[in-house]
N, C-alpha and C. Protein backbone atom coordinates (compact mmCIF):
# COMPACT_ATOMS: atom_id res chain seq x y z
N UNK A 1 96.92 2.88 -153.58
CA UNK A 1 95.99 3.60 -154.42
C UNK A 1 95.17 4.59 -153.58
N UNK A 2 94.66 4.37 -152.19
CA UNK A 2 94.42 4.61 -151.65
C UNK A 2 94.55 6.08 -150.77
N UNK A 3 96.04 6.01 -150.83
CA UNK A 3 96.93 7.03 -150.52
C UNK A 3 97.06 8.50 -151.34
N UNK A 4 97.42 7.62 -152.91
CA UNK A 4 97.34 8.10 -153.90
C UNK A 4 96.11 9.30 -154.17
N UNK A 5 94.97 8.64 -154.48
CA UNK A 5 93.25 9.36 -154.60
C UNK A 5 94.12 10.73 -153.35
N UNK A 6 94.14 9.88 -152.61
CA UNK A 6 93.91 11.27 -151.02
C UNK A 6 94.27 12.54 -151.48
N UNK A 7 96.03 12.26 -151.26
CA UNK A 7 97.01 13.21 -151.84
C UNK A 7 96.34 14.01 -153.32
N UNK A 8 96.16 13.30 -154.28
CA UNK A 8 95.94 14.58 -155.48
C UNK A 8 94.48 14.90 -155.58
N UNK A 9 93.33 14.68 -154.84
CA UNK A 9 92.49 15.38 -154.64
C UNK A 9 91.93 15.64 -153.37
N UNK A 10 91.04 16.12 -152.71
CA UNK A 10 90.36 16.29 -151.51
C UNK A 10 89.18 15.52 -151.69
N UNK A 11 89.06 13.96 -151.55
CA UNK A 11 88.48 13.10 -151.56
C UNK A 11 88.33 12.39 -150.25
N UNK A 12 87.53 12.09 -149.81
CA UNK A 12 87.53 11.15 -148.14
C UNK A 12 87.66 9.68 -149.17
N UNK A 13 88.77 9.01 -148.95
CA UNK A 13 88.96 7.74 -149.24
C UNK A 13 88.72 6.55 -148.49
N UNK A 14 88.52 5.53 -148.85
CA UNK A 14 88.70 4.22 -148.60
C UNK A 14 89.28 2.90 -148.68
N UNK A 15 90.12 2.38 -148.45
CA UNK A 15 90.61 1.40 -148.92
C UNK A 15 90.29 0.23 -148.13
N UNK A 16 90.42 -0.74 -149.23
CA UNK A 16 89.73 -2.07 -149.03
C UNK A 16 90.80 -3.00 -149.54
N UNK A 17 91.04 -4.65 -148.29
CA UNK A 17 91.38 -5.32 -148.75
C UNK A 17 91.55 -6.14 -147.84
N UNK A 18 91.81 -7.64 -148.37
CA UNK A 18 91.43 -8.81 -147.80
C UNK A 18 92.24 -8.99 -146.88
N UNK A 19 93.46 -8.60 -146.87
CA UNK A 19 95.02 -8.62 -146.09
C UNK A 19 94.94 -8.26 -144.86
N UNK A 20 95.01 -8.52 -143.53
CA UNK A 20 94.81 -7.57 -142.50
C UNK A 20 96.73 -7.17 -142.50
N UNK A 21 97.58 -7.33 -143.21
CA UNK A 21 98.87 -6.70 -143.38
C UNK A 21 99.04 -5.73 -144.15
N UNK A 22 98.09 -5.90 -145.36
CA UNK A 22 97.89 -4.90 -146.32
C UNK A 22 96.83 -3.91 -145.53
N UNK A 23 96.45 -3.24 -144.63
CA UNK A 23 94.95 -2.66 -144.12
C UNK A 23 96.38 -1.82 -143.58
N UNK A 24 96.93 -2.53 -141.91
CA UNK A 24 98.35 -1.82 -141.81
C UNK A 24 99.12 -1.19 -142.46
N UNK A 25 100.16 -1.50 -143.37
CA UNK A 25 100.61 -1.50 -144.06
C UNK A 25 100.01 0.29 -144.84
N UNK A 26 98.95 0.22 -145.13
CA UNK A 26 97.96 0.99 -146.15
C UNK A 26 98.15 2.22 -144.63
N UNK A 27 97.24 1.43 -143.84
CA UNK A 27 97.49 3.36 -142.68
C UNK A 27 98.39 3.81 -142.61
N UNK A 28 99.41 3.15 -142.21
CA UNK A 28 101.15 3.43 -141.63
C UNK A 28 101.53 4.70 -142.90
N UNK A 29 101.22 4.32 -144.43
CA UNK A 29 101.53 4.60 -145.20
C UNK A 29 100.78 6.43 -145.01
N UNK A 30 99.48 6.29 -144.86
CA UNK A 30 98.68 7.26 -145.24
C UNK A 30 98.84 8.61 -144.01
N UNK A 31 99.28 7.40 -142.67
CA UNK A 31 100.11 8.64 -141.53
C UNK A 31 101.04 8.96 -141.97
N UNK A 32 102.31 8.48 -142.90
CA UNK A 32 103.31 8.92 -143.39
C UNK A 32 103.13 10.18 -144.41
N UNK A 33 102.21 9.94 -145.18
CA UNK A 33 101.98 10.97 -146.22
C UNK A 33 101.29 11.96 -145.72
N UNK A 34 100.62 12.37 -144.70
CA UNK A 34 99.68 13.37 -144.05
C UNK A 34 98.37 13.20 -144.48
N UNK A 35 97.61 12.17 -144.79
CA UNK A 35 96.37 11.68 -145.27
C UNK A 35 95.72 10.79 -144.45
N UNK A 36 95.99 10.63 -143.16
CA UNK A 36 95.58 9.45 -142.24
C UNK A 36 94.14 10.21 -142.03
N UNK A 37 93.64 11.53 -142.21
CA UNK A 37 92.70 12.34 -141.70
C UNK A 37 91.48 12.14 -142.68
N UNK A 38 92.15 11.64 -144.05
CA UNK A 38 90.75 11.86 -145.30
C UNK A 38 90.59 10.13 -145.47
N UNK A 39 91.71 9.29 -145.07
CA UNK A 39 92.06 7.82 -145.72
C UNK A 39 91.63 7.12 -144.48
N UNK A 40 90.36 6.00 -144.67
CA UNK A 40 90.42 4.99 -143.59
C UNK A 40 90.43 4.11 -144.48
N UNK A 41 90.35 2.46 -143.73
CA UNK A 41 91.02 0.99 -144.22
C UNK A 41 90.35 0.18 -143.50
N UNK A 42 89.65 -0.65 -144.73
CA UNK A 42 88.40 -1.83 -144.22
C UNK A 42 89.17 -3.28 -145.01
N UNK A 43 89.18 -4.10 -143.34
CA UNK A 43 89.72 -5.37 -143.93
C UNK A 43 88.32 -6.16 -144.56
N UNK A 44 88.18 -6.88 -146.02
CA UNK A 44 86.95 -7.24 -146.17
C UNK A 44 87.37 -7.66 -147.51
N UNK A 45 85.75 -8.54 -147.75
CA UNK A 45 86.34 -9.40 -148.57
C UNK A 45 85.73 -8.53 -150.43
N UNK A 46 86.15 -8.28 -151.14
CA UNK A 46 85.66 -7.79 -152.49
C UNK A 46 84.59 -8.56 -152.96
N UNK A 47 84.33 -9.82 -152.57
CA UNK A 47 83.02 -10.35 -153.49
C UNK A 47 81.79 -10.50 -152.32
N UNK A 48 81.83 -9.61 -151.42
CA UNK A 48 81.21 -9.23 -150.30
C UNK A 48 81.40 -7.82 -149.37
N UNK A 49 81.22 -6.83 -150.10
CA UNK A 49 81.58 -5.58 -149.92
C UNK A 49 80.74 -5.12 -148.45
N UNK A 50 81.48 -4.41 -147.59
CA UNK A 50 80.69 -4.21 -145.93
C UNK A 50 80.08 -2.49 -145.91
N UNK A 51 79.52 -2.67 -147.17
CA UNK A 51 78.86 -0.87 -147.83
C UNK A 51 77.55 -1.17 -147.89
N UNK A 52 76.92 0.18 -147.88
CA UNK A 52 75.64 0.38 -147.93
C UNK A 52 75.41 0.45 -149.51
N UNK A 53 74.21 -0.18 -149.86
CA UNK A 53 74.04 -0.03 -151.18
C UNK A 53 73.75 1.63 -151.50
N UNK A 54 74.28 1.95 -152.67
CA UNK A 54 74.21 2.94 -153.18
C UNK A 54 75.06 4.54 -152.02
N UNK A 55 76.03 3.95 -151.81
CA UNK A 55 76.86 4.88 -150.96
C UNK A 55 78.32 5.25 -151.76
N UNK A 56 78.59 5.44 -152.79
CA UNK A 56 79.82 5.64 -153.05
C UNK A 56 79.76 6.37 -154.36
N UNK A 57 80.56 7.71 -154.78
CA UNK A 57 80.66 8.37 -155.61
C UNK A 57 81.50 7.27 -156.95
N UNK A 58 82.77 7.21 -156.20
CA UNK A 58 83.70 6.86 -157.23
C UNK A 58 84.29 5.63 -156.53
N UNK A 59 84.53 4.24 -157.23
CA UNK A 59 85.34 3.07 -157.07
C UNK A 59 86.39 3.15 -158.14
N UNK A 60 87.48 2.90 -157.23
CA UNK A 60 88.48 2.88 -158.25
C UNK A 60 89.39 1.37 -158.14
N UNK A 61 89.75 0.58 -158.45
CA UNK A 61 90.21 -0.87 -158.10
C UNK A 61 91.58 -1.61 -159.32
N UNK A 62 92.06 -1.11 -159.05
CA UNK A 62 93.89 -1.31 -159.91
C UNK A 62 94.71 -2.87 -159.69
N UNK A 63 94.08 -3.51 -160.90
CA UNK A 63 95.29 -5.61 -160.71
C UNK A 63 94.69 -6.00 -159.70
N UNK A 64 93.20 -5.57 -159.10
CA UNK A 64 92.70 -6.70 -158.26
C UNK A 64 91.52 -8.12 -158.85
N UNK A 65 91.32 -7.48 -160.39
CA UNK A 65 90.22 -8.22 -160.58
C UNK A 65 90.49 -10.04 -160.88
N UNK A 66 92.02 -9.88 -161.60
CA UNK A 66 92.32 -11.66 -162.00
C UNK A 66 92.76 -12.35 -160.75
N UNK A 67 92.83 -11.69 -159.16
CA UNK A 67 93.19 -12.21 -158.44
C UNK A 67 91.44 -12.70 -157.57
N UNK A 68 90.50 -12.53 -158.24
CA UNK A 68 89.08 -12.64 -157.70
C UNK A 68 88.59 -13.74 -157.91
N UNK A 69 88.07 -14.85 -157.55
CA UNK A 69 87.56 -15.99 -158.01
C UNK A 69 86.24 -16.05 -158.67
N UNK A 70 85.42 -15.05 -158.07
CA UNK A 70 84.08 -14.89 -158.69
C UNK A 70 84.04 -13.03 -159.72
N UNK A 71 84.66 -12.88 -160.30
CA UNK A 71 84.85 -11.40 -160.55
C UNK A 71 83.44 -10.82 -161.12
N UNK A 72 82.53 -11.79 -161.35
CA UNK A 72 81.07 -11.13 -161.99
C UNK A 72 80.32 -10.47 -160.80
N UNK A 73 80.79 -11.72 -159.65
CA UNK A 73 80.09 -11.10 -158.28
C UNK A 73 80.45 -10.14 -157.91
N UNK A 74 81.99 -10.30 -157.97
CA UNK A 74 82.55 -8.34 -157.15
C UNK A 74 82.10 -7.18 -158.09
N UNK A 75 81.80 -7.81 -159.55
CA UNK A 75 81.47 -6.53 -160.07
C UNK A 75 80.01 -6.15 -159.92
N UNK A 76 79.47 -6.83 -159.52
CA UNK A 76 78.11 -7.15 -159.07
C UNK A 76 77.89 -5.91 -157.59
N UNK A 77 78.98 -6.61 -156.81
CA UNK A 77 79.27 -5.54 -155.88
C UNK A 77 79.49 -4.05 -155.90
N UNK A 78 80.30 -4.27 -156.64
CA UNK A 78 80.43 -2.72 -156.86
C UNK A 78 79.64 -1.63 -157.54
N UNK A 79 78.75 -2.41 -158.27
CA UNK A 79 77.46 -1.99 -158.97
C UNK A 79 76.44 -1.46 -158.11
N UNK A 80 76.38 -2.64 -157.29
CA UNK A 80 75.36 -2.43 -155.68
C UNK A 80 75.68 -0.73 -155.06
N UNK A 81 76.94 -1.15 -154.69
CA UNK A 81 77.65 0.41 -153.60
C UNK A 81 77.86 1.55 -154.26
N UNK A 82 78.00 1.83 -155.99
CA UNK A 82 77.74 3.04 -156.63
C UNK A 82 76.70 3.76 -156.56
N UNK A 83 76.68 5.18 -156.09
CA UNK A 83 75.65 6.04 -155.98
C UNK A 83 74.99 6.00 -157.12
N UNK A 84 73.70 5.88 -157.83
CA UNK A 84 73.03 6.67 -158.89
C UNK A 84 74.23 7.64 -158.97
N UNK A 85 74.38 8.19 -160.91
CA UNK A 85 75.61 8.98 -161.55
C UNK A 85 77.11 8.40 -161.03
N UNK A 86 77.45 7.51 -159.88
CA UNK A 86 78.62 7.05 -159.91
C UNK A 86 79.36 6.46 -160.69
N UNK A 87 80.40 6.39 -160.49
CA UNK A 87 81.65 5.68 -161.78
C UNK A 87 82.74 4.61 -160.92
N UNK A 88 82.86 3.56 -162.00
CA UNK A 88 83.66 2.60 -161.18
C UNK A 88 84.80 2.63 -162.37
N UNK A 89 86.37 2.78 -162.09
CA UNK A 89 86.83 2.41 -163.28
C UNK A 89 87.93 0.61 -162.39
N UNK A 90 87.78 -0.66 -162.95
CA UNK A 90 88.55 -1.45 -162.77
C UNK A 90 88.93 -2.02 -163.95
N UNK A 91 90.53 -2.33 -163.18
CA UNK A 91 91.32 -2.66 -164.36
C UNK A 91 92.82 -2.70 -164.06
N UNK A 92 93.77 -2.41 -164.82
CA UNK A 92 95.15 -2.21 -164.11
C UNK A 92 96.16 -1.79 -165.14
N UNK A 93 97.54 -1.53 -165.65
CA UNK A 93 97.91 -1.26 -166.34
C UNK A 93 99.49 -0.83 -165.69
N UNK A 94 100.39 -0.43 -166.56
CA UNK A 94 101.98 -0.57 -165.98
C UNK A 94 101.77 0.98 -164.95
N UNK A 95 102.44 0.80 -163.91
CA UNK A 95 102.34 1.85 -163.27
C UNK A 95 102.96 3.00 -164.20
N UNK A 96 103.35 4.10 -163.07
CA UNK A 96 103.93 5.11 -163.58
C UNK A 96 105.46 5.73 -163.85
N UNK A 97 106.00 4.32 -162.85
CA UNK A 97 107.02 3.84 -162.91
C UNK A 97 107.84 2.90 -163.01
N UNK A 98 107.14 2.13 -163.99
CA UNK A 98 107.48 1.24 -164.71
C UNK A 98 108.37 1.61 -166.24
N UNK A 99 109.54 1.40 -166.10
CA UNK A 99 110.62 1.42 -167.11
C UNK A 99 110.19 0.56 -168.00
N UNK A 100 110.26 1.39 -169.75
CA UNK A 100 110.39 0.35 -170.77
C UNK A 100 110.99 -0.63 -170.91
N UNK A 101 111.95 -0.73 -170.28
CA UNK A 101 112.53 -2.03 -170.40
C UNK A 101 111.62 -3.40 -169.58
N UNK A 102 111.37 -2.40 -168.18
CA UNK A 102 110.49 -3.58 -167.64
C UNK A 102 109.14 -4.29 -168.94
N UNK A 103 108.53 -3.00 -169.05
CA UNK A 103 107.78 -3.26 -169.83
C UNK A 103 108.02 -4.27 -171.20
N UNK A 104 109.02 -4.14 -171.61
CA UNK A 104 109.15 -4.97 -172.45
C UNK A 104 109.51 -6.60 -171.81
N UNK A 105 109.94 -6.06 -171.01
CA UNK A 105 109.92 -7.78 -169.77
C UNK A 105 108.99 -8.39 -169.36
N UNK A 106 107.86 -7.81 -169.72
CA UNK A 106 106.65 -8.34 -169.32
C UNK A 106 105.61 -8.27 -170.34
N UNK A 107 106.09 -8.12 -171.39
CA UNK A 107 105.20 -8.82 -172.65
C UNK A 107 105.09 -7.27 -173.95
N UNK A 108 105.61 -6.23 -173.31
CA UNK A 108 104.82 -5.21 -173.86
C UNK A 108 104.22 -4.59 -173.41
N UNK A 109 103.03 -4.92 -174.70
CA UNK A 109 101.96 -4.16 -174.60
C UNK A 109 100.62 -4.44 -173.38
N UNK A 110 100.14 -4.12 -173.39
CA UNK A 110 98.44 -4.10 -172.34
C UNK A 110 97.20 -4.31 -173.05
N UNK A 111 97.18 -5.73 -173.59
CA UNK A 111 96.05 -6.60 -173.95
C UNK A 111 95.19 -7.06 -172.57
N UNK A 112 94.24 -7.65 -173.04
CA UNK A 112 93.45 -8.00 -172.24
C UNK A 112 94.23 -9.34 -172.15
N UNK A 113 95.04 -9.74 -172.60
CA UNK A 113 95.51 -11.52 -172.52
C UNK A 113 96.32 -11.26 -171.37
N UNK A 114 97.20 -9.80 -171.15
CA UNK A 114 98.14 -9.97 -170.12
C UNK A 114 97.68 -10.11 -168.88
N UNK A 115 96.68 -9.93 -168.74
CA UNK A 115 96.27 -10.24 -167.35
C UNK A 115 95.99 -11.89 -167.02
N UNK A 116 96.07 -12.43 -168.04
CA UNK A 116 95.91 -14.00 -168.13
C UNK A 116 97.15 -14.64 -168.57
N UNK A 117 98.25 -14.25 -169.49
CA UNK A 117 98.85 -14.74 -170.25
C UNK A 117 100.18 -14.28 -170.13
N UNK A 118 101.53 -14.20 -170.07
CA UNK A 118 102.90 -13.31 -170.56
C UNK A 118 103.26 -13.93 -171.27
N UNK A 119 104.50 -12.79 -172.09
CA UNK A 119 105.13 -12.96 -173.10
C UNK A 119 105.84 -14.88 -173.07
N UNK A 120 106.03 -14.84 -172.26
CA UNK A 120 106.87 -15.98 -171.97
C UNK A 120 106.17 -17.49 -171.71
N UNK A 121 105.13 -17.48 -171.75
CA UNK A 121 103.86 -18.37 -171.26
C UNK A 121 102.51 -18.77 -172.46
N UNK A 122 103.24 -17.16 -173.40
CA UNK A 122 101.70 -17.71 -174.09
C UNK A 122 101.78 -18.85 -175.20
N UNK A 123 102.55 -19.22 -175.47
CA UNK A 123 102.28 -20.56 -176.25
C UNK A 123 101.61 -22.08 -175.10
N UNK A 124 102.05 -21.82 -174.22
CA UNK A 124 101.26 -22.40 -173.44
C UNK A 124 100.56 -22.14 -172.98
N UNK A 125 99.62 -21.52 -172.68
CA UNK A 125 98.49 -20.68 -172.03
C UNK A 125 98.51 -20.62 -170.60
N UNK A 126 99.90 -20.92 -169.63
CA UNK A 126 99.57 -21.17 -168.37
C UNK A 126 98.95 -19.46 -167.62
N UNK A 127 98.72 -19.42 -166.73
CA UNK A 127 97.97 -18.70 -166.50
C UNK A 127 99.15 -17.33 -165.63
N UNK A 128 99.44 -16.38 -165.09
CA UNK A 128 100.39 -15.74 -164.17
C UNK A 128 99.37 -15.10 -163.07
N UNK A 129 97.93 -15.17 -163.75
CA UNK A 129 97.13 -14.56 -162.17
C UNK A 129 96.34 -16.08 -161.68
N UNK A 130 95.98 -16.17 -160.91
CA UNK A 130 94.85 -17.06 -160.48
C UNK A 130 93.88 -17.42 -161.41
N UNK A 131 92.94 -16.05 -161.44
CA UNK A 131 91.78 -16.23 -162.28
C UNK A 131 91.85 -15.16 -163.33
N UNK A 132 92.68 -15.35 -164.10
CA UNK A 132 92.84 -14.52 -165.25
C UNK A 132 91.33 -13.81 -166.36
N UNK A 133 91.90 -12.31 -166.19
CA UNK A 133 90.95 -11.91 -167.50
C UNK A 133 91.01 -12.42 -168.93
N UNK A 134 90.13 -13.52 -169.15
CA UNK A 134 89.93 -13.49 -170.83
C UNK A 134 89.26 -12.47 -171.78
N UNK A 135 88.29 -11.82 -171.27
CA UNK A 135 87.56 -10.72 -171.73
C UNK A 135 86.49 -9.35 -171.11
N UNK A 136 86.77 -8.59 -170.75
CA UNK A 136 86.00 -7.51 -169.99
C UNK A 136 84.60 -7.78 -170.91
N UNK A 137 84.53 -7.93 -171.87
CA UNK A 137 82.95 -7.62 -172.37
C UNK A 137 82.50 -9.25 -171.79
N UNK A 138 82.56 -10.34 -171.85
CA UNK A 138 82.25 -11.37 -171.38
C UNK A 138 82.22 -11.15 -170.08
N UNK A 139 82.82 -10.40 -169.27
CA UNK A 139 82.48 -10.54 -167.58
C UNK A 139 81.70 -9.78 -167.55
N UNK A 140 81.35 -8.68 -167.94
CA UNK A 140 79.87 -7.64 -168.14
C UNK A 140 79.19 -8.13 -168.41
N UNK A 141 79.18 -8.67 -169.46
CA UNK A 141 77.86 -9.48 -170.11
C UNK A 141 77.45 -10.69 -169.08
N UNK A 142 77.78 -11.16 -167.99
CA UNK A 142 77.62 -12.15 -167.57
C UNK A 142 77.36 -10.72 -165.69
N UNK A 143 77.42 -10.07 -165.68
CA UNK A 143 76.97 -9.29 -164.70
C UNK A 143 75.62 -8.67 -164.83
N UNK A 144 75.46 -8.63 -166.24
CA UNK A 144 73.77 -7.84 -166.44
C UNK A 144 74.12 -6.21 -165.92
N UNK A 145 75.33 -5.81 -166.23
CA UNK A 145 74.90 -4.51 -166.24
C UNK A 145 75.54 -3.56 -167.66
N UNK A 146 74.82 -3.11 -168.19
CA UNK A 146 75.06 -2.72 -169.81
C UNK A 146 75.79 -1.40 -169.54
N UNK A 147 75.47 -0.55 -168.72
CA UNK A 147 76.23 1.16 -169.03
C UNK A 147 77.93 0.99 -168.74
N UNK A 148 78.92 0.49 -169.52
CA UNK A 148 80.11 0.05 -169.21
C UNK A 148 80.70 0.39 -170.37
N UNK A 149 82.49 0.65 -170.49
CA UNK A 149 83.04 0.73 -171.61
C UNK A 149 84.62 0.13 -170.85
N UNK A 150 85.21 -0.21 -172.07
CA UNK A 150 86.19 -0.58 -171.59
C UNK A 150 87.72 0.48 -172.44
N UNK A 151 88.63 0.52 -171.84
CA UNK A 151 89.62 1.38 -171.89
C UNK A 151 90.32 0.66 -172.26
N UNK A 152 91.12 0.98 -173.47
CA UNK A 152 92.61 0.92 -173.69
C UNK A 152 93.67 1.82 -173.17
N UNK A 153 93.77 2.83 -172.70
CA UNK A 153 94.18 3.71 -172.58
C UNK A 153 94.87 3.34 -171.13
N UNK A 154 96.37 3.44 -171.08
CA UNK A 154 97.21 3.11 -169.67
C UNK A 154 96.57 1.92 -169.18
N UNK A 155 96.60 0.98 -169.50
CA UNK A 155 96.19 -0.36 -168.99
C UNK A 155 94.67 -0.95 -170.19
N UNK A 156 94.40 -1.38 -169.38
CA UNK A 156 93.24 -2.06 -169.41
C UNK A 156 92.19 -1.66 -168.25
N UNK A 157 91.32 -1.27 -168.83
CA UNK A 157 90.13 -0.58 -167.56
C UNK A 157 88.51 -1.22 -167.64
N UNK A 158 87.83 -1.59 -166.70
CA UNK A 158 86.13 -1.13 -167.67
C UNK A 158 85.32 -0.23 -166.66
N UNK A 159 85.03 0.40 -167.35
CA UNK A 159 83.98 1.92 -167.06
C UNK A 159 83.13 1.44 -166.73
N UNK A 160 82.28 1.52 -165.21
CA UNK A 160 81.33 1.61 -165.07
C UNK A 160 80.86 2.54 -164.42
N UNK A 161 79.03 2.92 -165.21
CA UNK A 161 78.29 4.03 -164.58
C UNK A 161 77.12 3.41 -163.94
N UNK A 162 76.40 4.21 -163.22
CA UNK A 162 74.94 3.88 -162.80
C UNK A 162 74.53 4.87 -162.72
């Protein structure tokens, strides 16, 4: 994602993640693409962000939230490190190359259940992430921060401003 931001705008990026394989992995990538110059990579943990409060224009965070154990706290976090007027959008949704067919292999559509639930699972409710999303307005509401919307649109998203 990381990579991504760089390449289609002139953004100084950041990427973050718990992996010190994924941090690798993420540079190797960003020297490959000619972005190693705008893109650096912080190994760290999401429900403990290593930012200055109120330092960041834009957070952007794609299928990391049902893998979070405390996700009120990281959003908590990310609330913290948004500049005044910043925007956070998290959430996730089928990439861009994801074939209908896959898509239909994986339940469809982009409910808020899929991040908790697949086609194949939901009569049983077992879970396919860790800590699955049951509801974006229930994890807001349990963060205390109100300026938020949530997206249907290419996934599942929720908007946050400050």
């Amino acid at each position: 994602m990381a990579v991504i931001l760089a390449k289609q705008t002139k953004l100084k990026v950041t990427g973050l993640d718990i992996e010190p394989e994924a941090i690798e992995a993420g540079r190797r990538h960003a020297q490959e693409q000619g972005v190693a110059d705008r893109v650096s990579f912080v190994c760290a943990d999401a429900h403990s962000l290593p930012f200055p409060d109120n330092s960041a224009n834009l957070i952007v965070s794609k299928g990391t939230l049902p893998f979070l154990r405390d996700q009120v706290q990281a959003i908590r976090e990310v609330y913290r490190v948004l500049k005044p007027g910043g925007v956070a959008f998290l959430g996730g949704g089928f990439g861009r190359y994801t074939s209908a067919e896959q898509k239909a292999q994986m339940g469809g559509g982009m409910s808020e259940a899929w991040y908790g639930v697949d086609a194949a699972t939901a009569s049983t409710g077992k879970a396919v992430f860790p800590f699955p999303i049951v509801s974006y307005d229930v994890i807001m509401t349990r963060t205390g921060i109100a300026d938020y919307r949530v997206i249907r649109e290419g996934g599942n998203w929720v908007e946050i401003r400050k």
